[in-house]
Protein backbone atom coordinates (compact mmCIF):
# COMPACT_ATOMS: atom_id res chain seq x y z
CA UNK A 1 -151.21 94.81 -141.67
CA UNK A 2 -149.25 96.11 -138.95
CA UNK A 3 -149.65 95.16 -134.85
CA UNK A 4 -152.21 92.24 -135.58
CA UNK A 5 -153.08 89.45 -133.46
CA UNK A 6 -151.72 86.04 -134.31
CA UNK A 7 -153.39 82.83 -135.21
CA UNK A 8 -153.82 79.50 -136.61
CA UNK A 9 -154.17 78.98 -140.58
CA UNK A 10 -155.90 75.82 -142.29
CA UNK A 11 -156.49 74.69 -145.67
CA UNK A 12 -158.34 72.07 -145.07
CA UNK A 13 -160.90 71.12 -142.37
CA UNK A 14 -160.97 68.15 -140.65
CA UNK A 15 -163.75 66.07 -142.68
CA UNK A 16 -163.78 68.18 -145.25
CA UNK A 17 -162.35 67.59 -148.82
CA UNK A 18 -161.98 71.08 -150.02
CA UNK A 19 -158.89 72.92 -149.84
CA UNK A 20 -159.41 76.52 -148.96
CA UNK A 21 -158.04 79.00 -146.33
CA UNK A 22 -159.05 78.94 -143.10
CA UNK A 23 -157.71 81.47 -140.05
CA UNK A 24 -159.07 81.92 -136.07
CA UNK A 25 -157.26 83.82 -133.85
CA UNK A 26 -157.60 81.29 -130.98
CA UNK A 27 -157.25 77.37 -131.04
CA UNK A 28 -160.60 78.06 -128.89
CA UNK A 29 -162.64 79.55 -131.54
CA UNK A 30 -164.14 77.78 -134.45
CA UNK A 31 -162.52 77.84 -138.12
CA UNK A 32 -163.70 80.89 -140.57
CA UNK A 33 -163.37 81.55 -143.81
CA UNK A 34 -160.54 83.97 -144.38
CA UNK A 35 -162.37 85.91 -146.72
CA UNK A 36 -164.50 87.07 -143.04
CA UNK A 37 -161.53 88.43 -142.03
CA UNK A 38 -161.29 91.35 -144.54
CA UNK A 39 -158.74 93.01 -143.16
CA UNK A 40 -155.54 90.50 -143.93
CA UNK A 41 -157.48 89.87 -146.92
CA UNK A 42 -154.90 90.28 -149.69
CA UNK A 43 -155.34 89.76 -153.58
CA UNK A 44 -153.50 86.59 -155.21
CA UNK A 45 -151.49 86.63 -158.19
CA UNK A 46 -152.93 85.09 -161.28
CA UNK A 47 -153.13 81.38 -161.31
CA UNK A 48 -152.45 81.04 -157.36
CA UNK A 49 -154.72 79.37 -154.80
CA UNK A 50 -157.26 81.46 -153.59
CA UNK A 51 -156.43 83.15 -150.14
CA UNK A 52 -152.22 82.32 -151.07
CA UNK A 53 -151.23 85.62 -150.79
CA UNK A 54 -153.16 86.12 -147.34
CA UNK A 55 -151.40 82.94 -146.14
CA UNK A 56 -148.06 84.07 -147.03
CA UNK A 57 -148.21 87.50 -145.04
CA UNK A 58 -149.70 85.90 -142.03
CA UNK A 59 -147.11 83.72 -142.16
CA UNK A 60 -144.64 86.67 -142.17
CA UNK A 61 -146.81 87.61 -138.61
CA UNK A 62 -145.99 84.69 -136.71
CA UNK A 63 -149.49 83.19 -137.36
CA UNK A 64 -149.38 79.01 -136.97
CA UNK A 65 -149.78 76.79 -140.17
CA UNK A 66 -151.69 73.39 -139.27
């Protein structure tokens, strides 16, 4: 994951009750499911929260954690 965009991260939608990750590139754009976004797609450690390891990297990238 080298020279990618950055963006805004979720967990949890507003009205929504489940926890999951969430990315868009631009506070314009709707939320998606960061399992559409295959390429920063990474694989979580046993017994993590699905999409933890993705979070974590994009982190690393300067992407924005609401």
């Amino acid at each position: 994951m080298t020279d990618i965009p950055t963006g805004q991260m979720t967990w949890r939608l507003p009205g929504s009750s489940e926890c999951a990750l969430y990315l868009r590139h631009h506070a314009s754009e709707p939320w998606r499911s960061y399992k559409e976004f295959p390429q920063y797609v990474l694989p979580d450690p046993p017994g993590f929260s699905e999409g933890y390891a993705t979070f974590l990297s994009l982190l690393k990238h300067n992407w924005q954690a609401l």
